[in-house]
C-alpha atoms as a PDB file:
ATOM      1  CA  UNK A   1      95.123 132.308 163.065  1.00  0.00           C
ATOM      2  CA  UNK A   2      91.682 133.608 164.451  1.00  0.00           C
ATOM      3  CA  UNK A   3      91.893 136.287 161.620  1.00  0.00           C
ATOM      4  CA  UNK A   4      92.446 133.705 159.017  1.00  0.00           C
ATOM      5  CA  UNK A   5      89.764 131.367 160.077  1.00  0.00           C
ATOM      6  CA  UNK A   6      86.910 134.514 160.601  1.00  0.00           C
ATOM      7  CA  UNK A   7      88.166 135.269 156.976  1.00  0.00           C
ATOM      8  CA  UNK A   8      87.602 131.648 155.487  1.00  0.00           C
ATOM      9  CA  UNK A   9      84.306 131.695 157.598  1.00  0.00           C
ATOM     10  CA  UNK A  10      82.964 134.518 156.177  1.00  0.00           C
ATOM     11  CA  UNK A  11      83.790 133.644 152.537  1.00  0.00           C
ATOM     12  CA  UNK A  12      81.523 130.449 153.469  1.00  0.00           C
ATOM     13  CA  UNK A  13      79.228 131.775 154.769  1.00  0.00           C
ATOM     14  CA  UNK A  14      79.280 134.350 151.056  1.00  0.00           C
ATOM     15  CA  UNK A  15      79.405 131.323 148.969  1.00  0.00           C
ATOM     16  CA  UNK A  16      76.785 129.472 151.066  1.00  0.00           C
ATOM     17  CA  UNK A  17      74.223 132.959 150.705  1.00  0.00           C
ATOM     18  CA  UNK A  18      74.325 132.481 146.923  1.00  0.00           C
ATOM     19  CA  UNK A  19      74.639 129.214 146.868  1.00  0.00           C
ATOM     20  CA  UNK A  20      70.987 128.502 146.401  1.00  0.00           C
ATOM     21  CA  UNK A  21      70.879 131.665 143.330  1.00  0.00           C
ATOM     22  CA  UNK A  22      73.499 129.364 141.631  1.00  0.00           C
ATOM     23  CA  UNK A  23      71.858 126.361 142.025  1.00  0.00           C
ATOM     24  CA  UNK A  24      68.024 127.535 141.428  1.00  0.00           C
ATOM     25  CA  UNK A  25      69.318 129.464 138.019  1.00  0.00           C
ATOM     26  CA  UNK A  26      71.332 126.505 136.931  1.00  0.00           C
ATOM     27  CA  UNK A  27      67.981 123.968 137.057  1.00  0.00           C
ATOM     28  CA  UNK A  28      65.892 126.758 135.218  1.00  0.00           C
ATOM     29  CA  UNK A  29      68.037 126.804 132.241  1.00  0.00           C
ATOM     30  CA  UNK A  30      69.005 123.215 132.311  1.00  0.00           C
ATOM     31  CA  UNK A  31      65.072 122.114 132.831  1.00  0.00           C
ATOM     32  CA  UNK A  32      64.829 124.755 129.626  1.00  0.00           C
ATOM     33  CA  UNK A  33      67.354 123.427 127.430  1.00  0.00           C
ATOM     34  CA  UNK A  34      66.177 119.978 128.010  1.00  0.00           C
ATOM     35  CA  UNK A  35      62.975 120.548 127.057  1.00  0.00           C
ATOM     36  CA  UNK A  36      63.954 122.909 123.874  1.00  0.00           C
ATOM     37  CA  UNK A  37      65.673 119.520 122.652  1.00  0.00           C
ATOM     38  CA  UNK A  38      62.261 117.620 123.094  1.00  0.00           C
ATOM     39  CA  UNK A  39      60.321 119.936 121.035  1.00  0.00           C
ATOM     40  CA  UNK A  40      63.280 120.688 117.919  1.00  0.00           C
ATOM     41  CA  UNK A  41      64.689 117.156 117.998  1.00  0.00           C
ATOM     42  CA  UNK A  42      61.641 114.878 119.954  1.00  0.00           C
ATOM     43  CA  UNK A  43      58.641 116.428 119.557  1.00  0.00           C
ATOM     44  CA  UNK A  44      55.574 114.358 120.192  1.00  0.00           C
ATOM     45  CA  UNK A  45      54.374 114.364 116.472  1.00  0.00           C
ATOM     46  CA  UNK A  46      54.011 111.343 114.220  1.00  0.00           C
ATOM     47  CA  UNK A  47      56.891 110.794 111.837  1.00  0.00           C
ATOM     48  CA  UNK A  48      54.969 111.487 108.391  1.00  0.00           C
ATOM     49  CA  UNK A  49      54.247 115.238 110.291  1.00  0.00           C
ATOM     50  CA  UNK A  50      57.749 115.861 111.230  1.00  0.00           C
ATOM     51  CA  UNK A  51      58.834 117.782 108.095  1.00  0.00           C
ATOM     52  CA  UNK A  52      55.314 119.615 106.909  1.00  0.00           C
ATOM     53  CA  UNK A  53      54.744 123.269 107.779  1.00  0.00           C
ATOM     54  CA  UNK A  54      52.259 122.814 110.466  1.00  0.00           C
ATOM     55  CA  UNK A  55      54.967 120.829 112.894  1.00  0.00           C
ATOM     56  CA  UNK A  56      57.542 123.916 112.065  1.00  0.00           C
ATOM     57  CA  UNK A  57      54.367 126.415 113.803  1.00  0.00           C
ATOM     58  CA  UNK A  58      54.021 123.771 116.438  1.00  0.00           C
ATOM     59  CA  UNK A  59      58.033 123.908 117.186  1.00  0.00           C
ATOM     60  CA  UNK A  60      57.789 127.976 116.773  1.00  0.00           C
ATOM     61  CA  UNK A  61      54.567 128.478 119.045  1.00  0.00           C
ATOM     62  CA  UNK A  62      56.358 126.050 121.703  1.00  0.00           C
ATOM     63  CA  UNK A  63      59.677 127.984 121.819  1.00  0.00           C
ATOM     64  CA  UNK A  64      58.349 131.369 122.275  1.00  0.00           C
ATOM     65  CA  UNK A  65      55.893 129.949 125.143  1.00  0.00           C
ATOM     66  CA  UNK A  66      58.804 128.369 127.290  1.00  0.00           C
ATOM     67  CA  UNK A  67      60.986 131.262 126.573  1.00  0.00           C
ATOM     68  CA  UNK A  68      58.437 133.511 127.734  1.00  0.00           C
ATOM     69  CA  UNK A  69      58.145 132.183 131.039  1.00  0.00           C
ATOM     70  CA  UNK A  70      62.250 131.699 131.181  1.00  0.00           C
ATOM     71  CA  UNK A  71      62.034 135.329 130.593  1.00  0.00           C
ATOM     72  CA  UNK A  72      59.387 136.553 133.372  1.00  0.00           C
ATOM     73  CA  UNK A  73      61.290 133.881 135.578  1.00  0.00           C
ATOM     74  CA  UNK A  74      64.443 135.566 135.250  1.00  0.00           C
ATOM     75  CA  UNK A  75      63.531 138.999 135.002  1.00  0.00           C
ATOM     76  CA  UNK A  76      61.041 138.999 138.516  1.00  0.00           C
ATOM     77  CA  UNK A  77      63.982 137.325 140.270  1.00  0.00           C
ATOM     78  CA  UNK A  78      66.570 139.517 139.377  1.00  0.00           C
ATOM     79  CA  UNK A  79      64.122 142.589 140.022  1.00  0.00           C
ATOM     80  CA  UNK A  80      62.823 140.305 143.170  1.00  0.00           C
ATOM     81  CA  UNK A  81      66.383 140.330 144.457  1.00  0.00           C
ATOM     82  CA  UNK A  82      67.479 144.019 143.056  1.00  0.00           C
ATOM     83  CA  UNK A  83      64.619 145.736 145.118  1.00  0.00           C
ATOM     84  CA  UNK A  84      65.682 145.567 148.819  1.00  0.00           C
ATOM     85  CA  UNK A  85      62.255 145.152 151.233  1.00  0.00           C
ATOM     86  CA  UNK A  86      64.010 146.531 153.916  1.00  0.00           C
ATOM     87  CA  UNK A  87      64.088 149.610 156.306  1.00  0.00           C
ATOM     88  CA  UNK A  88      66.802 151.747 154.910  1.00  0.00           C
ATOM     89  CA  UNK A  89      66.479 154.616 153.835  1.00  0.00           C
ATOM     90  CA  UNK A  90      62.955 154.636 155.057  1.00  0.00           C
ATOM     91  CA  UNK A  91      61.939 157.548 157.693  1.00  0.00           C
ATOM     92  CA  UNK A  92      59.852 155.971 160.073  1.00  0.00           C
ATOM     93  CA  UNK A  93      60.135 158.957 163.004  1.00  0.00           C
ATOM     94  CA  UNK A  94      57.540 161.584 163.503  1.00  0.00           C
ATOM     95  CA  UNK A  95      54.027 161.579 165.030  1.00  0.00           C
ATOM     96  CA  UNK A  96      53.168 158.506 163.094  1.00  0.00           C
ATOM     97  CA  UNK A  97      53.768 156.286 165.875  1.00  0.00           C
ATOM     98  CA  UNK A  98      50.668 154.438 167.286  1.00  0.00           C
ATOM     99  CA  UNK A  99      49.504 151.255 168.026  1.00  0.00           C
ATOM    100  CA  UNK A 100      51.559 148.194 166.990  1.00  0.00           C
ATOM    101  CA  UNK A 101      55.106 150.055 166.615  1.00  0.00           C
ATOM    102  CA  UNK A 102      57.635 148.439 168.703  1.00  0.00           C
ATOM    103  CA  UNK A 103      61.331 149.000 169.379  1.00  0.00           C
ATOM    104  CA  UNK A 104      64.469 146.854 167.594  1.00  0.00           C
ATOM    105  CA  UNK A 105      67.190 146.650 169.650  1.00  0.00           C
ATOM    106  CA  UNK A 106      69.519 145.262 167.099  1.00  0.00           C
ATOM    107  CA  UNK A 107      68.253 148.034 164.367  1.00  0.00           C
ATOM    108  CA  UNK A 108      68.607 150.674 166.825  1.00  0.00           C
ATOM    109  CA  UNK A 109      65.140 152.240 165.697  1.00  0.00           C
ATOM    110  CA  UNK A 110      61.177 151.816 166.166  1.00  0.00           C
ATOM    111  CA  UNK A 111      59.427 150.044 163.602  1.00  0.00           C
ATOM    112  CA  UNK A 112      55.786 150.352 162.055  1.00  0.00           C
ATOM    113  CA  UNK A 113      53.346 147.745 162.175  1.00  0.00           C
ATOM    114  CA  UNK A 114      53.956 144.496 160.154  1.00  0.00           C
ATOM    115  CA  UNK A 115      57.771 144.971 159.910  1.00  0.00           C
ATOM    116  CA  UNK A 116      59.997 142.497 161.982  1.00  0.00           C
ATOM    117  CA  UNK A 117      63.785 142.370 162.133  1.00  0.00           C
ATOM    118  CA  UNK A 118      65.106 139.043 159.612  1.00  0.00           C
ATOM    119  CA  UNK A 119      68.229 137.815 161.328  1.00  0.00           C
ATOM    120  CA  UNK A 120      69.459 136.171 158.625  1.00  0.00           C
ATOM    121  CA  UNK A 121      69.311 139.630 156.523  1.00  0.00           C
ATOM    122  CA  UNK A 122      70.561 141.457 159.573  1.00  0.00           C
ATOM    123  CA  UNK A 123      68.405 144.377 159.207  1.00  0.00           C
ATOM    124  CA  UNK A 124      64.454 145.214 159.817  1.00  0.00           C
ATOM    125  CA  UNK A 125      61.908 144.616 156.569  1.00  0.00           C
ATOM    126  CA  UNK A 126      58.749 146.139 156.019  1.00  0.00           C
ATOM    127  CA  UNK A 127      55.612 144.081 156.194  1.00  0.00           C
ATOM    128  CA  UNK A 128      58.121 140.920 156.104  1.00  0.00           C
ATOM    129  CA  UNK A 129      56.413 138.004 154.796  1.00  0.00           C
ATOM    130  CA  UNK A 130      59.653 135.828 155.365  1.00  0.00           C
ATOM    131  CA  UNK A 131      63.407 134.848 154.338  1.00  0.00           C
ATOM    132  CA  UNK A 132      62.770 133.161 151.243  1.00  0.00           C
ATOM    133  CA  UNK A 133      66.238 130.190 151.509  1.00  0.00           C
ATOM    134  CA  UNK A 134      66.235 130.079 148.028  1.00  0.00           C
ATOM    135  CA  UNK A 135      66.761 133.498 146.293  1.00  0.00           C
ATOM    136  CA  UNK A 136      68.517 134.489 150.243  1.00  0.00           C
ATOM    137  CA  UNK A 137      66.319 137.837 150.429  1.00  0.00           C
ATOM    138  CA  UNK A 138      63.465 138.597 152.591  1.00  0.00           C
ATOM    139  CA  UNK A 139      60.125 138.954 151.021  1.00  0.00           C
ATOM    140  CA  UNK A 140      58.545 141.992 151.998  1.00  0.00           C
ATOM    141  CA  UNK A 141      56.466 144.861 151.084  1.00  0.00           C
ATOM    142  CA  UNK A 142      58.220 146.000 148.433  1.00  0.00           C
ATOM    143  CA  UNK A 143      59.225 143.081 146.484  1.00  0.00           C
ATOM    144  CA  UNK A 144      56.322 140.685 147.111  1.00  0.00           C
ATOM    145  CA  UNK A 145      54.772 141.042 143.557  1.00  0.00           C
ATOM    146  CA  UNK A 146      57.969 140.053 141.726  1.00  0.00           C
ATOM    147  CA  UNK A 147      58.024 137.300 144.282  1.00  0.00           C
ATOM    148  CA  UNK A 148      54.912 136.199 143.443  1.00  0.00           C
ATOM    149  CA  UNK A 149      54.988 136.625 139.857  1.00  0.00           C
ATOM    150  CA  UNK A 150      58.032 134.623 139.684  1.00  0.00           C
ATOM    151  CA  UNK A 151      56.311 131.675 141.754  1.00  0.00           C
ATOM    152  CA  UNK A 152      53.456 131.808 139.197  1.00  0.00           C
ATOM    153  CA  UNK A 153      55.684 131.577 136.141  1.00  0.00           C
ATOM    154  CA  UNK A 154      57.716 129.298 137.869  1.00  0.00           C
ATOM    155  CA  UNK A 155      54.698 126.925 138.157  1.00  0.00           C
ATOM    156  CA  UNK A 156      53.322 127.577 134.673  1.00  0.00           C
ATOM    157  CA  UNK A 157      56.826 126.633 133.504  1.00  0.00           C
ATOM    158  CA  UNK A 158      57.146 122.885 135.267  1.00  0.00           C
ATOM    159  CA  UNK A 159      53.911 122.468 134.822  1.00  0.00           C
ATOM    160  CA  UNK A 160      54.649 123.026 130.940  1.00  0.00           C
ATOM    161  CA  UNK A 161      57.769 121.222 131.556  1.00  0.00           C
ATOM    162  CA  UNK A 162      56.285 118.074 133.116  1.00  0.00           C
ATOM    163  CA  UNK A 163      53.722 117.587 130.769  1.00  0.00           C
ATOM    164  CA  UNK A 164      56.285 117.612 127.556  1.00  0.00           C
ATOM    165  CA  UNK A 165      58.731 115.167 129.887  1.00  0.00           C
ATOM    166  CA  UNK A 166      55.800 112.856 130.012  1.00  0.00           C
ATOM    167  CA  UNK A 167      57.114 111.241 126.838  1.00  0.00           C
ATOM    168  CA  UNK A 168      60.349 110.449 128.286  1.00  0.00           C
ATOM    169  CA  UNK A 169      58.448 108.378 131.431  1.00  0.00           C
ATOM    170  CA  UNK A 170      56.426 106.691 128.723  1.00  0.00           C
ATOM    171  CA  UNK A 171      59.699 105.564 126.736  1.00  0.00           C
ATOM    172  CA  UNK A 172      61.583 104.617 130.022  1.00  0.00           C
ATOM    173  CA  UNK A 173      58.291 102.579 130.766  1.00  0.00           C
ATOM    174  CA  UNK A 174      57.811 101.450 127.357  1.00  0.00           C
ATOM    175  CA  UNK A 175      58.784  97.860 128.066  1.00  0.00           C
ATOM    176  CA  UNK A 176      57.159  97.607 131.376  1.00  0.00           C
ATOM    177  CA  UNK A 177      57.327  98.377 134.906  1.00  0.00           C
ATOM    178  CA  UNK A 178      60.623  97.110 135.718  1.00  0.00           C
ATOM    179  CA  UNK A 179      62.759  96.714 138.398  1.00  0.00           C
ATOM    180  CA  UNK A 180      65.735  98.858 136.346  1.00  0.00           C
ATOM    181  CA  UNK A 181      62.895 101.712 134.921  1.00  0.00           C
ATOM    182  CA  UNK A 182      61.586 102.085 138.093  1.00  0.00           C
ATOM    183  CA  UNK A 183      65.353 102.680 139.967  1.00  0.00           C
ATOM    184  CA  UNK A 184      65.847 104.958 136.750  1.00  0.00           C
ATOM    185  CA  UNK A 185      63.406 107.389 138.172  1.00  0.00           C
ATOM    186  CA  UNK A 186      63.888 106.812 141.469  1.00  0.00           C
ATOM    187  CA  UNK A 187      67.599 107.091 142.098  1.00  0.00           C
ATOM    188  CA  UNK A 188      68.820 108.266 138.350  1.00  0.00           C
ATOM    189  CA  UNK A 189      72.369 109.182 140.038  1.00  0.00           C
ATOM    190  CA  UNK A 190      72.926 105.972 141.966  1.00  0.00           C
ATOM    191  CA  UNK A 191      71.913 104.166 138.315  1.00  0.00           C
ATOM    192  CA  UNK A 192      74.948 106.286 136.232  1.00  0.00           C
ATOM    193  CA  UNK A 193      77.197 105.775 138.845  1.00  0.00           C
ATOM    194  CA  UNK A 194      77.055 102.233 138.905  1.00  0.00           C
ATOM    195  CA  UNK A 195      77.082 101.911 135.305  1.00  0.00           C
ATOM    196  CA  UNK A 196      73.723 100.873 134.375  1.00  0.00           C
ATOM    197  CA  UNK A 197      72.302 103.644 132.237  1.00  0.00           C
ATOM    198  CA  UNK A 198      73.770 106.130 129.903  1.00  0.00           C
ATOM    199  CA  UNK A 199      74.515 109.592 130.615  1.00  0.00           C
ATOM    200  CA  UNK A 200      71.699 110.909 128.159  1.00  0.00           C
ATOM    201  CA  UNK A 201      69.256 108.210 129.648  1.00  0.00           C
ATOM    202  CA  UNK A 202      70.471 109.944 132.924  1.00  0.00           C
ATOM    203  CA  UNK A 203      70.360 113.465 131.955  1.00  0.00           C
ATOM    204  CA  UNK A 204      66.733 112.634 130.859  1.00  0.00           C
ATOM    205  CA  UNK A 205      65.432 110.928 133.777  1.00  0.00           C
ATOM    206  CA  UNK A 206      67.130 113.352 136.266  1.00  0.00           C
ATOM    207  CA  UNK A 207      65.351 116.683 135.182  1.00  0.00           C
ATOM    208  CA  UNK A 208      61.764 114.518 134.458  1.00  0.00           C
ATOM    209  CA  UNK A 209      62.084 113.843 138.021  1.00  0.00           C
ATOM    210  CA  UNK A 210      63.123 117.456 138.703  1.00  0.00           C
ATOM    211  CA  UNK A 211      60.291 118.653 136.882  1.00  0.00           C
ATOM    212  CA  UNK A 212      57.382 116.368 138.795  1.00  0.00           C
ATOM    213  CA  UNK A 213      59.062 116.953 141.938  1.00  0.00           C
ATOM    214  CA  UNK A 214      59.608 121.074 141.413  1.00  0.00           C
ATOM    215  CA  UNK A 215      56.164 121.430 140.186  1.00  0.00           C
ATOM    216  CA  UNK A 216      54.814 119.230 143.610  1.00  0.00           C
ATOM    217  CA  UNK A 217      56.757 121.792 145.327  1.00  0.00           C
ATOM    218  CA  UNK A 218      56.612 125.142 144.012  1.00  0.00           C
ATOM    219  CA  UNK A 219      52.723 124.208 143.275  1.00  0.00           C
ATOM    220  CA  UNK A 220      52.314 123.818 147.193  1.00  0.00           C
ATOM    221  CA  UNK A 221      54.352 127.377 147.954  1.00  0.00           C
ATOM    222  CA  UNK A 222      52.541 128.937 144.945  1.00  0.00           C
ATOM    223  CA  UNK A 223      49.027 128.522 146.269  1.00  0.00           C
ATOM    224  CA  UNK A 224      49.754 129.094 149.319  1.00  0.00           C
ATOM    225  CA  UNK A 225      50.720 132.715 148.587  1.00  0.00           C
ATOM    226  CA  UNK A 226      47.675 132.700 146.798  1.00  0.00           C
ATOM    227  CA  UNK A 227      46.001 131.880 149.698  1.00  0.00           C
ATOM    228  CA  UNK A 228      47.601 134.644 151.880  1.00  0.00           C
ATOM    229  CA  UNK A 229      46.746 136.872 149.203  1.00  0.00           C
ATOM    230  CA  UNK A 230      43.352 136.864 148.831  1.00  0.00           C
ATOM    231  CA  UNK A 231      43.177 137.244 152.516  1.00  0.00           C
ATOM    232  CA  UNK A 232      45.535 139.966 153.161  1.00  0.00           C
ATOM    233  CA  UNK A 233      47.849 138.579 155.495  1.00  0.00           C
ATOM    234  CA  UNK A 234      51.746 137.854 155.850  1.00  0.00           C
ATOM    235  CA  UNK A 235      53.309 134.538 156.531  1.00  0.00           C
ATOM    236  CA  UNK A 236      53.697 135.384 159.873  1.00  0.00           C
ATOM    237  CA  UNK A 237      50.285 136.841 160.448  1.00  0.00           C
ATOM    238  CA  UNK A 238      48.726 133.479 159.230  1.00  0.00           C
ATOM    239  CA  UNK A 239      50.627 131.508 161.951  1.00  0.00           C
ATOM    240  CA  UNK A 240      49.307 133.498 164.295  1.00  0.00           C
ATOM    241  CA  UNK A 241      45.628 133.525 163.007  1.00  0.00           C
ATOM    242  CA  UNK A 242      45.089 137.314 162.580  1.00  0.00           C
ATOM    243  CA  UNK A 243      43.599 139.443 159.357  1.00  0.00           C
ATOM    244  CA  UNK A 244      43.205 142.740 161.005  1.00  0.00           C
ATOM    245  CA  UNK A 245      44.423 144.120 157.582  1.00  0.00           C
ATOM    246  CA  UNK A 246      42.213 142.282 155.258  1.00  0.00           C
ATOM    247  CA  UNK A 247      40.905 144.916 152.637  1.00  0.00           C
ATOM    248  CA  UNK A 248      38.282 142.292 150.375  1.00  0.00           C
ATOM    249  CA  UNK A 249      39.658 140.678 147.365  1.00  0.00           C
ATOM    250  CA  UNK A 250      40.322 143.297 145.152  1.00  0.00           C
ATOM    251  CA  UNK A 251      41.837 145.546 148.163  1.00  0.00           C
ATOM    252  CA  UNK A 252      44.055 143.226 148.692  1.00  0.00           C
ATOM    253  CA  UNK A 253      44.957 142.960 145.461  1.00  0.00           C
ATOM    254  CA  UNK A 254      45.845 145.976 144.663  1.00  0.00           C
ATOM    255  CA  UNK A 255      47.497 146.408 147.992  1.00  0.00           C
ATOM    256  CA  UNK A 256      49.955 143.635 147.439  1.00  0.00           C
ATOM    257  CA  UNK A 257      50.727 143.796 143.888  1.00  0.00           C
ATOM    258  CA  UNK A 258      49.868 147.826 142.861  1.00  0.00           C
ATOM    259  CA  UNK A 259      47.660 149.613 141.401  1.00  0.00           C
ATOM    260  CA  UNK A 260      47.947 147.546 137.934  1.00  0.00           C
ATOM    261  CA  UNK A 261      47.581 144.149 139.649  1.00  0.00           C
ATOM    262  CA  UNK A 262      45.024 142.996 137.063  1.00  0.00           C
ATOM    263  CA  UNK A 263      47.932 142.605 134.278  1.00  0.00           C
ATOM    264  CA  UNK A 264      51.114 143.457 135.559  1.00  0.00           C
ATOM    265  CA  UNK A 265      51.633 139.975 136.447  1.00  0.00           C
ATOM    266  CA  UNK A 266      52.251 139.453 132.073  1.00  0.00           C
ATOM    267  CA  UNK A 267      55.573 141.280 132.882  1.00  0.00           C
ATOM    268  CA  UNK A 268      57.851 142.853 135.570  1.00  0.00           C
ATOM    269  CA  UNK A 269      58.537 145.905 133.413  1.00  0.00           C
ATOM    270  CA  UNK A 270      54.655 146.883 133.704  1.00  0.00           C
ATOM    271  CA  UNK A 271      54.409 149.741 135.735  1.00  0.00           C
ATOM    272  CA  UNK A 272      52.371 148.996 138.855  1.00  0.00           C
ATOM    273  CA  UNK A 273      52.781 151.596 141.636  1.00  0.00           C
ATOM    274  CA  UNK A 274      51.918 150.535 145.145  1.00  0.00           C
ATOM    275  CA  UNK A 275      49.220 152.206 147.122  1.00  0.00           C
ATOM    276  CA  UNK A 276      50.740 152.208 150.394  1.00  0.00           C
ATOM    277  CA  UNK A 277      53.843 153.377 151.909  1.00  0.00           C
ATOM    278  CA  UNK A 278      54.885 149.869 154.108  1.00  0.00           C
ATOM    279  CA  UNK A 279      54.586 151.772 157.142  1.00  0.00           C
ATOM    280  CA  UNK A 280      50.894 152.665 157.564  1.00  0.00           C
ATOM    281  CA  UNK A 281      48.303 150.064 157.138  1.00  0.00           C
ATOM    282  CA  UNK A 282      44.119 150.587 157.206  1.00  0.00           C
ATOM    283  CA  UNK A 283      43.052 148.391 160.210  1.00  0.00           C
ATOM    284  CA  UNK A 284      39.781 146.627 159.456  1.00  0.00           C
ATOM    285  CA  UNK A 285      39.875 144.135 162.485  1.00  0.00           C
ATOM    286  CA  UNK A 286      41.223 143.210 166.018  1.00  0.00           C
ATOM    287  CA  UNK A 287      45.163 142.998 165.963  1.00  0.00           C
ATOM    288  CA  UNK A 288      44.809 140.622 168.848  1.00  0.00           C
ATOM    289  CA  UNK A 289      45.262 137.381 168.124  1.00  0.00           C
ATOM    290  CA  UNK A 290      42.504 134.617 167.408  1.00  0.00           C
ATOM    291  CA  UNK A 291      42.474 131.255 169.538  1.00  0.00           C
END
């Protein structure tokens, strides 16, 4: 019986670790397909424009816009979650070992500055930035530009997204602020469910409300990296109030994202080799921290 129920647990807790994967990768593509419709079928053109040659360029130069982003979305996650940020296979002995290495006692090992141990990983990740819930990998020193490329294109894309849905809050609104618009794009779900709106007025009104709300929130993560990044600290480092690796703007560009940080963001196949090793860090300031 205890055998059975560690097995069922563990298969939970399997389902529950790509659970968010599923769930993120199922809202890009819907959030794509949805707005693919708008601009073949609904595009925001008059009527008499519909049918010349300028609205098929408009049509053509919106599709290969929104699939480039779907593209950089889905290629920097996969390589996001493909490149593992951790301490395996990394040797970390020798006469490296100064100031700010400390000992794991799970891991079994000593690890270099900026590296912590991620529980939820179960192993120790170089300059962790922290477990991102919602591709279930730790962010670290190796896979922080795909993590951050994705972000971007992730808020170019809702923003993009958002600003074609705005047509479908001006036809929902059309007819005035009512009580039954208003609980439309408030509570779309509770609205189909009791009968009161169609399943394509539901479909539209749930991912116009995913948009707005994914852009508030991926905006807010976004520049918040952005943040971090121009002053060359960690996640962790910021809660704690200490830059004692900042390198200056450009160092830390190039530090976080490679040696091609000034384009490779355009695509994750762009070579960009990192200058560092994870292990070894220039220290510029005190690694006490501030109060």
């Amino acid at each position: 019986m205890t055998s059975f129920a560690s097995k069922m647990f563990c298969r939970v807790e399997r389902l529950c670790h790509h659970l968010p994967v599923v769930l993120n990768t199922f809202l890009v593509f819907s959030i794509t397909g949805e707005v693919s419709y708008l601009v073949l079928v609904e595009a925001p053109l008059e009527a008499e424009q519909k049918k010349t040659e300028w609205s098929a360029w408009w049509k053509v130069v919106h599709l290969l816009a929104q699939y480039f982003m779907l593209g950089n979305i889905c290629w920097n996650a996969l390589l996001f979650l493909r490149t593992s940020p951790s301490i395996k296979g990394v040797f970390l002995g020798g006469e490296g070992m100064g100031q700010g290495w400390r000992y794991c006692y799970t891991c079994e090992t000593h690890t270099p500055p900026r590296c912590s141990h991620c529980y939820d990983c179960k192993v120790c990740v170089l300059r962790r930035d922290h477990h991102c819930v919602f591709f279930g990998q730790c962010v670290g020193f190796r896979n922080y530009r795909f993590f951050l490329s994705c972000l971007l294109f992730m808020w170019s894309g809702l923003l993009y997204a958002t600003l074609m849905n705005a047509e479908v809050f001006i036809v929902i609104l059309k007819e005035g602020v009512t009580v039954h618009s208003v609980l439309l794009l408030l509570i779309p779900w509770i609205m189909l469910v009791s009968g009161q709106v169609s399943a394509r007025a539901f479909a539209f009104a749930f991912i116009a409300d995913t948009c707005v709300v994914g852009f508030l929130l991926v905006s807010a993560f976004f520049f918040f990296h952005l943040f971090l990044l121009f002053r060359g600290q960690t996640t962790r480092e910021w809660y704690s109030s200490r830059r004692p690796y900042s390198l200056g703007l450009l160092g830390n560009l190039r530090h976080a994202l490679g040696v091609r940080w000034y384009f490779c963001w355009l695509c994750p196949l762009i070579p960009s080799p990192l200058p560092g090793d994870g292990i070894n860090f220039q220290v510029t300031g005190s690694l006490e921290p501030t109060r």
